[in-house]
Each structure stands twice: as C-alpha cells, then as structure tokens.
PDB file of N, CA and C in Angstrom:
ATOM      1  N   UNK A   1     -47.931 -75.626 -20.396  1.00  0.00           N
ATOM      2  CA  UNK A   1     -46.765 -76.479 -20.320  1.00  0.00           C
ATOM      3  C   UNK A   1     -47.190 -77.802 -19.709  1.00  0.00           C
ATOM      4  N   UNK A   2     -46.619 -78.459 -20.553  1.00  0.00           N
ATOM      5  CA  UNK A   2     -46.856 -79.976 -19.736  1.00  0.00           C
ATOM      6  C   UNK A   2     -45.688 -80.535 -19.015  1.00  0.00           C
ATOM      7  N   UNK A   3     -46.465 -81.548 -18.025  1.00  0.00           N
ATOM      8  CA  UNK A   3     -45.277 -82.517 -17.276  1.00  0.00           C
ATOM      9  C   UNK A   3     -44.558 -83.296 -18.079  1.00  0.00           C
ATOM     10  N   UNK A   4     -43.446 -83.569 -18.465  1.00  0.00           N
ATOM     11  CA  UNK A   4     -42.831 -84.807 -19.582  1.00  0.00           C
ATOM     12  C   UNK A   4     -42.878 -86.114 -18.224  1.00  0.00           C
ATOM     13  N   UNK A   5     -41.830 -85.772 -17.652  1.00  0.00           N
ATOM     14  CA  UNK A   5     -41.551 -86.734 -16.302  1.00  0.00           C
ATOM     15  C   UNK A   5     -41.167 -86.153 -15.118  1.00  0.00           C
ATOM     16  N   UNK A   6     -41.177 -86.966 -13.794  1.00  0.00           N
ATOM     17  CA  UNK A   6     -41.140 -87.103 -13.175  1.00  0.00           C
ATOM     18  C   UNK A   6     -39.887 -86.684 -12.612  1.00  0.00           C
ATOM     19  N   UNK A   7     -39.744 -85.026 -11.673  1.00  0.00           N
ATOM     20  CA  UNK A   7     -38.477 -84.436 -11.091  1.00  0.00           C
ATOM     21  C   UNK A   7     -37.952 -86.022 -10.688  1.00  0.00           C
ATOM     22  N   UNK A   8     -36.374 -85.928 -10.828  1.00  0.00           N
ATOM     23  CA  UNK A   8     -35.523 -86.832 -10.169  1.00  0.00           C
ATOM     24  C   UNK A   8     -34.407 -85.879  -9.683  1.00  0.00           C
ATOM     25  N   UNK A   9     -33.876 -84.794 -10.737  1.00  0.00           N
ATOM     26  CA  UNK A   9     -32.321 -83.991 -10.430  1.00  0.00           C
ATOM     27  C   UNK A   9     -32.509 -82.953 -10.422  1.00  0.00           C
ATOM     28  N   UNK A  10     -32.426 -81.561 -10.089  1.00  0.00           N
ATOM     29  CA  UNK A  10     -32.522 -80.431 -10.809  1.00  0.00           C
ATOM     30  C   UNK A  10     -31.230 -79.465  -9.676  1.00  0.00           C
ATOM     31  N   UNK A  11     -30.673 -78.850 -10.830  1.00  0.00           N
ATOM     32  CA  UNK A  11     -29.849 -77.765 -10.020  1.00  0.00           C
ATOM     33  C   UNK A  11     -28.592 -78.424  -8.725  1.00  0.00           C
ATOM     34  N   UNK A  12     -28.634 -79.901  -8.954  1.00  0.00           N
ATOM     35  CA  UNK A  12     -27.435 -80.164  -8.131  1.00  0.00           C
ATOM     36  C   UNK A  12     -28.522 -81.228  -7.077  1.00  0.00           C
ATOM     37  N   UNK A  13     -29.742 -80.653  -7.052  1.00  0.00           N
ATOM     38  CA  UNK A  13     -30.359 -81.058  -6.235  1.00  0.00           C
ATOM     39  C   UNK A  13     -30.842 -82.557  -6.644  1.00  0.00           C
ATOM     40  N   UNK A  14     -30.984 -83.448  -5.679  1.00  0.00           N
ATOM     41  CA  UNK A  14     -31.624 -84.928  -6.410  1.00  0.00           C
ATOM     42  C   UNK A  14     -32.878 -84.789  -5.129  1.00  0.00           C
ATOM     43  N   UNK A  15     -33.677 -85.557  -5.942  1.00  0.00           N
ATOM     44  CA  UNK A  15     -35.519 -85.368  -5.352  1.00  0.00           C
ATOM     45  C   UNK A  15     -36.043 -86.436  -5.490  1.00  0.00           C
ATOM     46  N   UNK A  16     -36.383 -86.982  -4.264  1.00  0.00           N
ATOM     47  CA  UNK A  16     -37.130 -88.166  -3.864  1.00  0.00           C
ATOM     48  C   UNK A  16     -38.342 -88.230  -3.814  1.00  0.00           C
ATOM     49  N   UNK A  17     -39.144 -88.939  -4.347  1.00  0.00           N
ATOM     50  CA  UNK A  17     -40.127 -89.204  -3.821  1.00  0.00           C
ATOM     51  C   UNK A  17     -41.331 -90.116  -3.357  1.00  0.00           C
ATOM     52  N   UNK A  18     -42.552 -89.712  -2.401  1.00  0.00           N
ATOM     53  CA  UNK A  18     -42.963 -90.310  -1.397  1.00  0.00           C
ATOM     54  C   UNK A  18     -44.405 -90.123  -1.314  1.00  0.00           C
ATOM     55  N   UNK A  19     -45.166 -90.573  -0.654  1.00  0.00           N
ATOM     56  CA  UNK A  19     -46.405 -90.811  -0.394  1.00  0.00           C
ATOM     57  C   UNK A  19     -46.816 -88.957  -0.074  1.00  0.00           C
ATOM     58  N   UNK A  20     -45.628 -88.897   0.710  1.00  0.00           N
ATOM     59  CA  UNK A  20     -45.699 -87.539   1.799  1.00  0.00           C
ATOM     60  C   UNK A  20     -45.168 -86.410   1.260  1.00  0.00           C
ATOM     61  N   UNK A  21     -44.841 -86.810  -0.332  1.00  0.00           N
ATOM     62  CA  UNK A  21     -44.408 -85.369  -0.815  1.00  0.00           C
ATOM     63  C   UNK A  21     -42.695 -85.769  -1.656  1.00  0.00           C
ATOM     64  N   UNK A  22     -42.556 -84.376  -2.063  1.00  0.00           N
ATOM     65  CA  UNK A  22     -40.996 -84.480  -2.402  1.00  0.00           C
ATOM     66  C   UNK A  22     -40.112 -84.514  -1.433  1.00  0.00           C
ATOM     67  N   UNK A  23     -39.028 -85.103  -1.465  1.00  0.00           N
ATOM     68  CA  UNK A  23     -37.849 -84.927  -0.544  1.00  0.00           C
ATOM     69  C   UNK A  23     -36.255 -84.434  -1.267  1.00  0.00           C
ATOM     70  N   UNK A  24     -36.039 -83.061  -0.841  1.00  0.00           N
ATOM     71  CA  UNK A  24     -34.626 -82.552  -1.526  1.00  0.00           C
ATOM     72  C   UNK A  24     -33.648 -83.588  -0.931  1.00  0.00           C
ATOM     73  N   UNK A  25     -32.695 -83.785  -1.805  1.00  0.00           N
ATOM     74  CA  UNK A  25     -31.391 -83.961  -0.965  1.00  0.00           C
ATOM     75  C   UNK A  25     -30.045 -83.258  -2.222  1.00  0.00           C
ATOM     76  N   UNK A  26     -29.212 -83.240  -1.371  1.00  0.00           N
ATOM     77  CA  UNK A  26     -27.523 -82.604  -1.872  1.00  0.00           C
ATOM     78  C   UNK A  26     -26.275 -83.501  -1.339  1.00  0.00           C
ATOM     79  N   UNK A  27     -27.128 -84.921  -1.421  1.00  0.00           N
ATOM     80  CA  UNK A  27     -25.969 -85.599  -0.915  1.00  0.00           C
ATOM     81  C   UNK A  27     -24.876 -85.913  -2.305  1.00  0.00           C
ATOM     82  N   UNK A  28     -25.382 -85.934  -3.400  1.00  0.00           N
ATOM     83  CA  UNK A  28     -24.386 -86.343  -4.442  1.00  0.00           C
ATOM     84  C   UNK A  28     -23.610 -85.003  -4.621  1.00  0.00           C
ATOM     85  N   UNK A  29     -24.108 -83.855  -4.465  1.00  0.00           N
ATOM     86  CA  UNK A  29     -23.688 -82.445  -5.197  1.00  0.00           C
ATOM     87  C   UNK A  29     -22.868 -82.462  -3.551  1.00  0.00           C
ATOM     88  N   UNK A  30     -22.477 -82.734  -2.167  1.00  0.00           N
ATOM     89  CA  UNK A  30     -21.909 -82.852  -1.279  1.00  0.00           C
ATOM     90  C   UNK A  30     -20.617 -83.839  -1.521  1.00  0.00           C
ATOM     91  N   UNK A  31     -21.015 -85.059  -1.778  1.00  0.00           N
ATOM     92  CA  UNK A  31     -20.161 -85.772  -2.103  1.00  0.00           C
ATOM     93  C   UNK A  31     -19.277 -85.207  -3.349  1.00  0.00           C
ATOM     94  N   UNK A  32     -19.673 -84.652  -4.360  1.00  0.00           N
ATOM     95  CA  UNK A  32     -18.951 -83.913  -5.598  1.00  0.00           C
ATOM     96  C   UNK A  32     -17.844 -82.986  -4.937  1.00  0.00           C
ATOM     97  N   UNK A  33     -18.106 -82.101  -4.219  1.00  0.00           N
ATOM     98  CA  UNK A  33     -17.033 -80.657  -3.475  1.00  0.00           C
ATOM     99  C   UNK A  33     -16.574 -81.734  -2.938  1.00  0.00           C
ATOM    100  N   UNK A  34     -16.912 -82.688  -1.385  1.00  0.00           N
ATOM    101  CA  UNK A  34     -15.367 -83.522  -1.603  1.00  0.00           C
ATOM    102  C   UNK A  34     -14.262 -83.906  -1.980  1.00  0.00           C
ATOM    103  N   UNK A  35     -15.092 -84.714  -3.372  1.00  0.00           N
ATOM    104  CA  UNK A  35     -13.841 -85.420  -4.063  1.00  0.00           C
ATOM    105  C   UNK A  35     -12.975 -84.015  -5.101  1.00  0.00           C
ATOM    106  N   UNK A  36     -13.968 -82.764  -4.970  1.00  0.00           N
ATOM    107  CA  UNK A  36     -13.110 -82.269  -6.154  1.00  0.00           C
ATOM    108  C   UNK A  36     -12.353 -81.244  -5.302  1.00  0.00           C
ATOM    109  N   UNK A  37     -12.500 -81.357  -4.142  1.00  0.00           N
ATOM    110  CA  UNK A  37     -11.219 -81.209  -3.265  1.00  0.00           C
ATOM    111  C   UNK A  37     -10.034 -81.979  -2.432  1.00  0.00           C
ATOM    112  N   UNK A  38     -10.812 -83.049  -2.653  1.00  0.00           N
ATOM    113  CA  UNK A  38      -9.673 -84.323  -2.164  1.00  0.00           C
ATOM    114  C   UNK A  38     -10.139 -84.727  -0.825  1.00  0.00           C
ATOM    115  N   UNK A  39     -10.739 -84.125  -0.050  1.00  0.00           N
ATOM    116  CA  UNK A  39     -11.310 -84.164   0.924  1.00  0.00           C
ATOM    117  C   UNK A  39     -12.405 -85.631   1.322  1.00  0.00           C
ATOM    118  N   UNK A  40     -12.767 -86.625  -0.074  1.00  0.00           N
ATOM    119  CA  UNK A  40     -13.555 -87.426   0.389  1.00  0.00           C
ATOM    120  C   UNK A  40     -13.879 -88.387   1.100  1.00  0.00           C
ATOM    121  N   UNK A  41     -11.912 -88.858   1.499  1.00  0.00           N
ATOM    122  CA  UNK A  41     -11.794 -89.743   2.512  1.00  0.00           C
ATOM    123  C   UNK A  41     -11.374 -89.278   3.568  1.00  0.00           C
ATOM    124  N   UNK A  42     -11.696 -88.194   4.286  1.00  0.00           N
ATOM    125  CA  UNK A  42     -11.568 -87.544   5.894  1.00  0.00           C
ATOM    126  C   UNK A  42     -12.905 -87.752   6.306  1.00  0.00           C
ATOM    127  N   UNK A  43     -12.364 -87.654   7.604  1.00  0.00           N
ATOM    128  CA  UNK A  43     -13.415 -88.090   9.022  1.00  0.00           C
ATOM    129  C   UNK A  43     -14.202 -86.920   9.326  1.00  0.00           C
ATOM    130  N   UNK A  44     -15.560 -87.323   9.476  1.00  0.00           N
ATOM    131  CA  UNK A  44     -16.127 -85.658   9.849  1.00  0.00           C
ATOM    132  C   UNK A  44     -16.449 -85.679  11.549  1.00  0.00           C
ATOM    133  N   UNK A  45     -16.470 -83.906  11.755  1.00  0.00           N
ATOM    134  CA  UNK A  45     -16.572 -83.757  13.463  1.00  0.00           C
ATOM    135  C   UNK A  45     -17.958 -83.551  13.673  1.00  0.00           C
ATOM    136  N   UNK A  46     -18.421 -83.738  14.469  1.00  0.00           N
ATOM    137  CA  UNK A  46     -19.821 -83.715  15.163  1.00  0.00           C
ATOM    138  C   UNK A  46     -20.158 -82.073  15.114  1.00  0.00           C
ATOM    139  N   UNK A  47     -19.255 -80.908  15.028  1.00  0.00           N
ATOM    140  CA  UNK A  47     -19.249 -79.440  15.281  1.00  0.00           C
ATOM    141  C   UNK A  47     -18.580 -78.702  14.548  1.00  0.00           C
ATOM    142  N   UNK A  48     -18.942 -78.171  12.690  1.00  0.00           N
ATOM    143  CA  UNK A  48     -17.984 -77.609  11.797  1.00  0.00           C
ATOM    144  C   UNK A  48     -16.898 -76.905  12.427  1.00  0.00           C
ATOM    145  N   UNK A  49     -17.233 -75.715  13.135  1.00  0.00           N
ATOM    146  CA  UNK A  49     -16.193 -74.407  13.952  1.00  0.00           C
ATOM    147  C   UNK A  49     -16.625 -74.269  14.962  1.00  0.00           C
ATOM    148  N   UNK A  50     -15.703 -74.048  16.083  1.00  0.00           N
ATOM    149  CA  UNK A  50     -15.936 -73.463  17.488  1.00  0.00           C
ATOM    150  C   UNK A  50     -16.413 -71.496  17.322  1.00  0.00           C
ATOM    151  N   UNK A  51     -18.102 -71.678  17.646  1.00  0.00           N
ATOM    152  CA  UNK A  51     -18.386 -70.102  17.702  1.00  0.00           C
ATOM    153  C   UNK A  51     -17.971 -68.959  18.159  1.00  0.00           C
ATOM    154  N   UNK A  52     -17.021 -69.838  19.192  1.00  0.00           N
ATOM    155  CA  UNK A  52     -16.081 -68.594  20.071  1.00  0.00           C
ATOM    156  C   UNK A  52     -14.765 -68.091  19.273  1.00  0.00           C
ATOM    157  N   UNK A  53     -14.305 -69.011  18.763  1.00  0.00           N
ATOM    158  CA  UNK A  53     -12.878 -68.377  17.806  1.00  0.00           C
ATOM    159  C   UNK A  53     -13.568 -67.158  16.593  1.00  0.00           C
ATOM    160  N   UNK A  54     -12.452 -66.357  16.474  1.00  0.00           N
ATOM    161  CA  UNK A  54     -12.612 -65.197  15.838  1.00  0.00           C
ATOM    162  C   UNK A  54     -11.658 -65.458  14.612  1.00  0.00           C
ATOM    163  N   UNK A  55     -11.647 -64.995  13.029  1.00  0.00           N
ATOM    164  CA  UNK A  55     -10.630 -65.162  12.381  1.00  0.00           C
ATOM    165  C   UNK A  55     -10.334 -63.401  11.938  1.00  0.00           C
ATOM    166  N   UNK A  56      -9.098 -63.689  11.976  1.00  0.00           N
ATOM    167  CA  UNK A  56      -8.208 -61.890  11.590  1.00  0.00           C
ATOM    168  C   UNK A  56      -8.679 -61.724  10.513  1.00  0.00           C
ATOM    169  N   UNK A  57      -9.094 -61.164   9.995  1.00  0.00           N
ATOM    170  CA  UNK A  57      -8.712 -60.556   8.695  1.00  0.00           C
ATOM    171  C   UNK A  57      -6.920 -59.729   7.742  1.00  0.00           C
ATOM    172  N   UNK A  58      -6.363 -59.745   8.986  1.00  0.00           N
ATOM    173  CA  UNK A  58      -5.151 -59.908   8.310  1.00  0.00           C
ATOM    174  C   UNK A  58      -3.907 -60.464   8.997  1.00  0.00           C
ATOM    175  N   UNK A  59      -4.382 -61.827   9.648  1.00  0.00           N
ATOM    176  CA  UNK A  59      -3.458 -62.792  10.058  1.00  0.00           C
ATOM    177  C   UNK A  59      -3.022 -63.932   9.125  1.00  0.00           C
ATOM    178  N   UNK A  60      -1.758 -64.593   9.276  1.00  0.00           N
ATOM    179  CA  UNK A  60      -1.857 -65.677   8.058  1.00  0.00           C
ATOM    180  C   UNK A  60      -1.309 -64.655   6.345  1.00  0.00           C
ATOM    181  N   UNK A  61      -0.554 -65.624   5.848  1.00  0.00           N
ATOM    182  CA  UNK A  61       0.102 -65.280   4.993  1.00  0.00           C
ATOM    183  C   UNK A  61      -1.261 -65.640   3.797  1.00  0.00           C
ATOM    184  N   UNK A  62      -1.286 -64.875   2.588  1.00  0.00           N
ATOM    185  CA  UNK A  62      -2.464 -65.060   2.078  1.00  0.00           C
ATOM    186  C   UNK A  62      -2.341 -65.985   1.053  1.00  0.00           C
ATOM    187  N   UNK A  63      -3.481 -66.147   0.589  1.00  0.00           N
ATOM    188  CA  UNK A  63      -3.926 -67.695  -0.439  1.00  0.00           C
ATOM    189  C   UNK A  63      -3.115 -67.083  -1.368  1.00  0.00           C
ATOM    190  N   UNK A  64      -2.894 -68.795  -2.387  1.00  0.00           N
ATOM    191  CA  UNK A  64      -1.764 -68.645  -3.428  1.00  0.00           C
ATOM    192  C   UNK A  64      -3.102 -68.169  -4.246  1.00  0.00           C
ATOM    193  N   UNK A  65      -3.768 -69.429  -4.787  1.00  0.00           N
ATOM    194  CA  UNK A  65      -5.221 -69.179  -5.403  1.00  0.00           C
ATOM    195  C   UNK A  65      -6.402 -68.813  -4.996  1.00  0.00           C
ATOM    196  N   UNK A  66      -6.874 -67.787  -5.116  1.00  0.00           N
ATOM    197  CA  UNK A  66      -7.899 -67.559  -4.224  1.00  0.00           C
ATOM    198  C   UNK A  66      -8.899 -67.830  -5.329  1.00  0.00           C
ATOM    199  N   UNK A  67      -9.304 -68.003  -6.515  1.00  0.00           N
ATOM    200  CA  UNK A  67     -10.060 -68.532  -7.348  1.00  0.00           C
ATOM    201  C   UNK A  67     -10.581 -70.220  -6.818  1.00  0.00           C
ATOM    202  N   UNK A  68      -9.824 -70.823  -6.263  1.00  0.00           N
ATOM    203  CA  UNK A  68     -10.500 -72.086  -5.821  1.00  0.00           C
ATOM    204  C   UNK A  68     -10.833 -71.790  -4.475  1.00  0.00           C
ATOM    205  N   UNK A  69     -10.539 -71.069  -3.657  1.00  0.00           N
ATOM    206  CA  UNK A  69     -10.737 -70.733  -2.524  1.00  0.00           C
ATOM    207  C   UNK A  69     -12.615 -70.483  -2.297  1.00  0.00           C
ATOM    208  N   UNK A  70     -12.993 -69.471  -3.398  1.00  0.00           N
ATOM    209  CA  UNK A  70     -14.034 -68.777  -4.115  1.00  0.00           C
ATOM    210  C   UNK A  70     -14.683 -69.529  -4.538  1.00  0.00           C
ATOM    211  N   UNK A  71     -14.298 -70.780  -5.141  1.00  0.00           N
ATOM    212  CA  UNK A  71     -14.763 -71.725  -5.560  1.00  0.00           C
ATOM    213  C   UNK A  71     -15.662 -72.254  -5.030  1.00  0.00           C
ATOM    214  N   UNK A  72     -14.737 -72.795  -3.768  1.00  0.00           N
ATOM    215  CA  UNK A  72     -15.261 -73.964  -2.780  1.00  0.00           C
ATOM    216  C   UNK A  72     -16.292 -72.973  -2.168  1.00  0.00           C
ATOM    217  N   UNK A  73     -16.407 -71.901  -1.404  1.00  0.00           N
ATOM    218  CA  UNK A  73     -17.077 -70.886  -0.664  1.00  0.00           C
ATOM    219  C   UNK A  73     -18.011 -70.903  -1.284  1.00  0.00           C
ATOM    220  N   UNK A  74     -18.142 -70.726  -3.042  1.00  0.00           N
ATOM    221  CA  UNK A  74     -19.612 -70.700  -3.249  1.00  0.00           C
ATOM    222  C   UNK A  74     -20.784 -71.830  -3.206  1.00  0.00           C
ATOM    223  N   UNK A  75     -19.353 -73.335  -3.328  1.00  0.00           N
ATOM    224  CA  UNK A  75     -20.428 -74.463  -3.530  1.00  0.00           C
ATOM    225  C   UNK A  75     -21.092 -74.711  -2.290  1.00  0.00           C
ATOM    226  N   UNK A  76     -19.877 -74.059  -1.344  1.00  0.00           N
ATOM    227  CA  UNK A  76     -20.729 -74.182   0.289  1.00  0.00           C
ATOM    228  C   UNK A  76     -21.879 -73.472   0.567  1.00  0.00           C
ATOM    229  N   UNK A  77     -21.721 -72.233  -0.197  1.00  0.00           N
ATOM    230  CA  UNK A  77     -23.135 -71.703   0.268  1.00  0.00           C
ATOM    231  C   UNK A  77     -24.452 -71.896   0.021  1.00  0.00           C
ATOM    232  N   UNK A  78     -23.939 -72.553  -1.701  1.00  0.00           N
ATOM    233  CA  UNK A  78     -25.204 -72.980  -2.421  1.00  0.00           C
ATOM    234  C   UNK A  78     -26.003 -74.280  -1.439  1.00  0.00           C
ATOM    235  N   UNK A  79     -24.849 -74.986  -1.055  1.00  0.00           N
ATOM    236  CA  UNK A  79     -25.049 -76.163   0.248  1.00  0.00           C
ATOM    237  C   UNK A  79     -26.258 -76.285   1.260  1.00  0.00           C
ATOM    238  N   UNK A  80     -25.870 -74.391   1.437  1.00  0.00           N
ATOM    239  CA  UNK A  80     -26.876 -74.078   2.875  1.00  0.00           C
ATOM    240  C   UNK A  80     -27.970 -74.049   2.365  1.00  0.00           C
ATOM    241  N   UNK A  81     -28.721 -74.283   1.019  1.00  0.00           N
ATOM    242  CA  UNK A  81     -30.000 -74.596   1.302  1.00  0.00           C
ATOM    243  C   UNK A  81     -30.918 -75.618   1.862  1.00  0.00           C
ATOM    244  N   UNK A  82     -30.408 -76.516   1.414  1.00  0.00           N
ATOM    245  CA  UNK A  82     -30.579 -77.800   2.364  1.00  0.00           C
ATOM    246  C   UNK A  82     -29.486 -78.015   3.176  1.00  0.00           C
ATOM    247  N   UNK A  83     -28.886 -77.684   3.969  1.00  0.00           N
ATOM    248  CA  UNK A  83     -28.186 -77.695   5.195  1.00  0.00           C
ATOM    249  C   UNK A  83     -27.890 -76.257   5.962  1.00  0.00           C
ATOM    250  N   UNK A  84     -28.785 -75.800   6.462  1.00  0.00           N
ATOM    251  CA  UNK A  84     -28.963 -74.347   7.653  1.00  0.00           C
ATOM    252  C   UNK A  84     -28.319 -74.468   8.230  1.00  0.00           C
ATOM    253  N   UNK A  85     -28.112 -76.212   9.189  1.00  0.00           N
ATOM    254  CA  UNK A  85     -26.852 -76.030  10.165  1.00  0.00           C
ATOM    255  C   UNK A  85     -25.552 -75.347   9.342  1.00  0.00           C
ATOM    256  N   UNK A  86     -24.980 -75.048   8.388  1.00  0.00           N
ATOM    257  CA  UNK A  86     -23.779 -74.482   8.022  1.00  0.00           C
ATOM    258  C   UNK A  86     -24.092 -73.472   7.637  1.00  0.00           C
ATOM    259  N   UNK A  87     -24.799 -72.791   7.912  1.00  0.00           N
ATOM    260  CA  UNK A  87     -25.289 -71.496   7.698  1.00  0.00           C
ATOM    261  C   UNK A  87     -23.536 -70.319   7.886  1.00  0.00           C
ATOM    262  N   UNK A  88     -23.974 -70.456   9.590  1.00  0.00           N
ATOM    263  CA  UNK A  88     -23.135 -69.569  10.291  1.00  0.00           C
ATOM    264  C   UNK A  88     -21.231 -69.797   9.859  1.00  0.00           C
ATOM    265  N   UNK A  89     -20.883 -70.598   9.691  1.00  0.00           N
ATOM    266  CA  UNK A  89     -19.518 -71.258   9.279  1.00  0.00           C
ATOM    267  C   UNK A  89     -18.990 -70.706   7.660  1.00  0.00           C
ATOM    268  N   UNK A  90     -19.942 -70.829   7.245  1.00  0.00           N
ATOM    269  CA  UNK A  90     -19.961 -70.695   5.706  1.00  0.00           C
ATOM    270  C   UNK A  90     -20.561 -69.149   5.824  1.00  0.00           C
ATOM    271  N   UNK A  91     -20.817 -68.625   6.322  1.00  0.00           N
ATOM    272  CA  UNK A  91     -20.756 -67.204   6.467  1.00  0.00           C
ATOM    273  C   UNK A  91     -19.606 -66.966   6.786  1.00  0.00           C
ATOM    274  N   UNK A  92     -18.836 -67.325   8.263  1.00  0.00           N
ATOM    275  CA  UNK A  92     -17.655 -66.414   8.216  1.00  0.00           C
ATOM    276  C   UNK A  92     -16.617 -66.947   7.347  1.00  0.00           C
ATOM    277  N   UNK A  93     -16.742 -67.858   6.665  1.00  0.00           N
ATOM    278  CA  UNK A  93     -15.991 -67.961   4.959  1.00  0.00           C
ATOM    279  C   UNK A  93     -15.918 -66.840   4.662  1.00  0.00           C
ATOM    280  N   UNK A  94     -17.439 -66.435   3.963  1.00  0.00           N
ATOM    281  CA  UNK A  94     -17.265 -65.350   2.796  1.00  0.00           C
ATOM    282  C   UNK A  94     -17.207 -64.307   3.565  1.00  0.00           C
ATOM    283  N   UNK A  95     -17.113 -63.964   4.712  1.00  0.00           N
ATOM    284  CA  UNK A  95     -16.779 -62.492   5.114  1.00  0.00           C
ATOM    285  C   UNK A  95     -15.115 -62.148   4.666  1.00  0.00           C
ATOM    286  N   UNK A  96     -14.522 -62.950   4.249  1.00  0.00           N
ATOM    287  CA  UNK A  96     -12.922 -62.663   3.763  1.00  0.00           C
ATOM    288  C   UNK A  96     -12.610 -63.086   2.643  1.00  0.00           C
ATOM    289  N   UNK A  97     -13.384 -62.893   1.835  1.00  0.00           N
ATOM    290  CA  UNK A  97     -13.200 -62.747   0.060  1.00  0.00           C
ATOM    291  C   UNK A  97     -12.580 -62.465  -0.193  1.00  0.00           C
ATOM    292  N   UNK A  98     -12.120 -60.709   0.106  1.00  0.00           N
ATOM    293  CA  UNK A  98     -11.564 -59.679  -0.660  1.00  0.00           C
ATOM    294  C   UNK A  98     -10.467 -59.654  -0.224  1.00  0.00           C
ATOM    295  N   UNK A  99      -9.581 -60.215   0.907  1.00  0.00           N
ATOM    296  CA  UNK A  99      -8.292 -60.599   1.304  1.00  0.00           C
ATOM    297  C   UNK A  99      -8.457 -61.793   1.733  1.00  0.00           C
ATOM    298  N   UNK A 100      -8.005 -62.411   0.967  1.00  0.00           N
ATOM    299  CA  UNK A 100      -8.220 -64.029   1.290  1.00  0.00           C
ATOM    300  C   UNK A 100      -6.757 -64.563   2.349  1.00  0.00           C
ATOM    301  N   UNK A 101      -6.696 -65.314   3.332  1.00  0.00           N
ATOM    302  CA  UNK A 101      -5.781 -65.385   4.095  1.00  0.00           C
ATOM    303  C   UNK A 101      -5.551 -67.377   4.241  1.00  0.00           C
ATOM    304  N   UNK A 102      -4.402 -67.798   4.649  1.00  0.00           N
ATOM    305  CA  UNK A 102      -4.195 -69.274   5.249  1.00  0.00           C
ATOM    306  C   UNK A 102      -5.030 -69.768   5.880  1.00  0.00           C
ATOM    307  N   UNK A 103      -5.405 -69.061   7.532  1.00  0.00           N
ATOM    308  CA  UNK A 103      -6.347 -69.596   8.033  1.00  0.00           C
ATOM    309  C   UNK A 103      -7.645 -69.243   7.658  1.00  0.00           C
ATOM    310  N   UNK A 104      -8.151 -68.900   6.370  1.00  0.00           N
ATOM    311  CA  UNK A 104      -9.856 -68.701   6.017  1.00  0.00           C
ATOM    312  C   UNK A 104      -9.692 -70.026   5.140  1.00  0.00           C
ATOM    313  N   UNK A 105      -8.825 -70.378   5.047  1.00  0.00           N
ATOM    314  CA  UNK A 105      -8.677 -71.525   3.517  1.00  0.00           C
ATOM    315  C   UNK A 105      -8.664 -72.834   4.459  1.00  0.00           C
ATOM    316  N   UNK A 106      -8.603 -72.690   5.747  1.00  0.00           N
ATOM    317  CA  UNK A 106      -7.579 -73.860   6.904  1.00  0.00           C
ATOM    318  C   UNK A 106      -9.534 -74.199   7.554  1.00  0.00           C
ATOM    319  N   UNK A 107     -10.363 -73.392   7.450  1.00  0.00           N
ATOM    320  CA  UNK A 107     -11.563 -73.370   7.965  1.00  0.00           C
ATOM    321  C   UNK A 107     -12.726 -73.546   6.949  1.00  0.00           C
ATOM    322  N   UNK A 108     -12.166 -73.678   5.619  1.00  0.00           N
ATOM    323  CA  UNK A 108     -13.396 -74.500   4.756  1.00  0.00           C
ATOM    324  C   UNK A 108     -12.827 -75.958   4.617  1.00  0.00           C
ATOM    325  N   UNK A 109     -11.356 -75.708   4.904  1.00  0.00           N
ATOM    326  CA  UNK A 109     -10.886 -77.595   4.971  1.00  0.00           C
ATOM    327  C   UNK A 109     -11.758 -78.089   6.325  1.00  0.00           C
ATOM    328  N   UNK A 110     -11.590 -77.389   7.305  1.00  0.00           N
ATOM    329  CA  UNK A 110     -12.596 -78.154   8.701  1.00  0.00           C
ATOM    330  C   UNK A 110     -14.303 -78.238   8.266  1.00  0.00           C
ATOM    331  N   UNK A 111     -14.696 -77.257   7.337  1.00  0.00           N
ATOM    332  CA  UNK A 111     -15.963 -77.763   7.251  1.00  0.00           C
ATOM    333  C   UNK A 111     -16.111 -78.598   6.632  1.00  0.00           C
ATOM    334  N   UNK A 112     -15.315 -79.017   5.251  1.00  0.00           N
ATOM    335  CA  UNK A 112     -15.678 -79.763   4.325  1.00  0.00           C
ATOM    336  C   UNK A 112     -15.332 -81.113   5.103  1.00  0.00           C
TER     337      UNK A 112
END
C-alpha cells in the first residue's frame, strides 16, 4: 500500500503536523457536539462535576428522549480519547443508560 497524502482528518480526529511528530486534536469534532446541542455559546467551568456528588439512579423524573441523551454520551466518550481529563464524568454518564433520568441529562449539559 502506498501513501497518496498526507493524514490531515481521520475519524473526527484532525492531525497536525510538526518537526516533532503528529499532533491529534478533537477540537472541530468538540466544537460539532456543541453546536449540535446548542450548547456553543455557554461559558465553560474550570471543573466538569464535583467528585463528591452522587447521582440516584432513580431520582428525577425520566428523559423524554433518551436516544439523544445516548447520543451525546457516546460522542463524549469517543471525546475521552484525546481528553482523559473527562474520563471520570463521562463515565458516570453512561452508568445510567438503562434508566435514563433529568438529572443524568442536567450533567452532560454541565460537561458540555
């Protein structure tokens, strides 16, 4: 197999490069879940979730759609490859898939 050209995009991912190698980034595929949540003109916090809060699993009246809910959860996770810091946050997302609730939907709006 041959090289045609030169990685620039692949998989969401855009790839820079440098003297020193490739450089991933997910800032456009970041900026994308934004806007296709509406989310692109909010302010971000220095700290996605406080580690000490716990979420119920059956507190909160549950999601209308949980198909976009699912949605967003997966683009976040795909996220955490180039971003580890959201590792832990975007975990306790998907620990409530299978009963999806208000406040699990109220805590991917704080990450995003």
């Amino acid at each position: 197999m041959t090289d045609l050209v030169a990685l620039h995009h692949f998989l969401g991912i855009s790839v820079t490069h440098s003297d020193d190698g490739l450089f991933p980034s997910k800032l456009q595929y970041t900026i994308d879940i934004l806007q296709r949540t509406g989310m692109a003109e909010c302010h971000s916090t220095a700290m996605p979730e406080d580690s000490k809060s716990k979420l119920s699993a059956t507190y909160g009246p549950p999601v209308a759609d949980p198909s976009e809910y699912m949605s967003v959860a997966d683009a976040l996770h795909y996220l955490t490859l180039t971003h580890p810091d959201l590792e832990y946050v975007v975990q306790q997302v998907c620990l409530f898939m299978h009963d999806l609730r208000e406040p699990h939907f109220a805590l991917i709006k704080h990450i995003l």
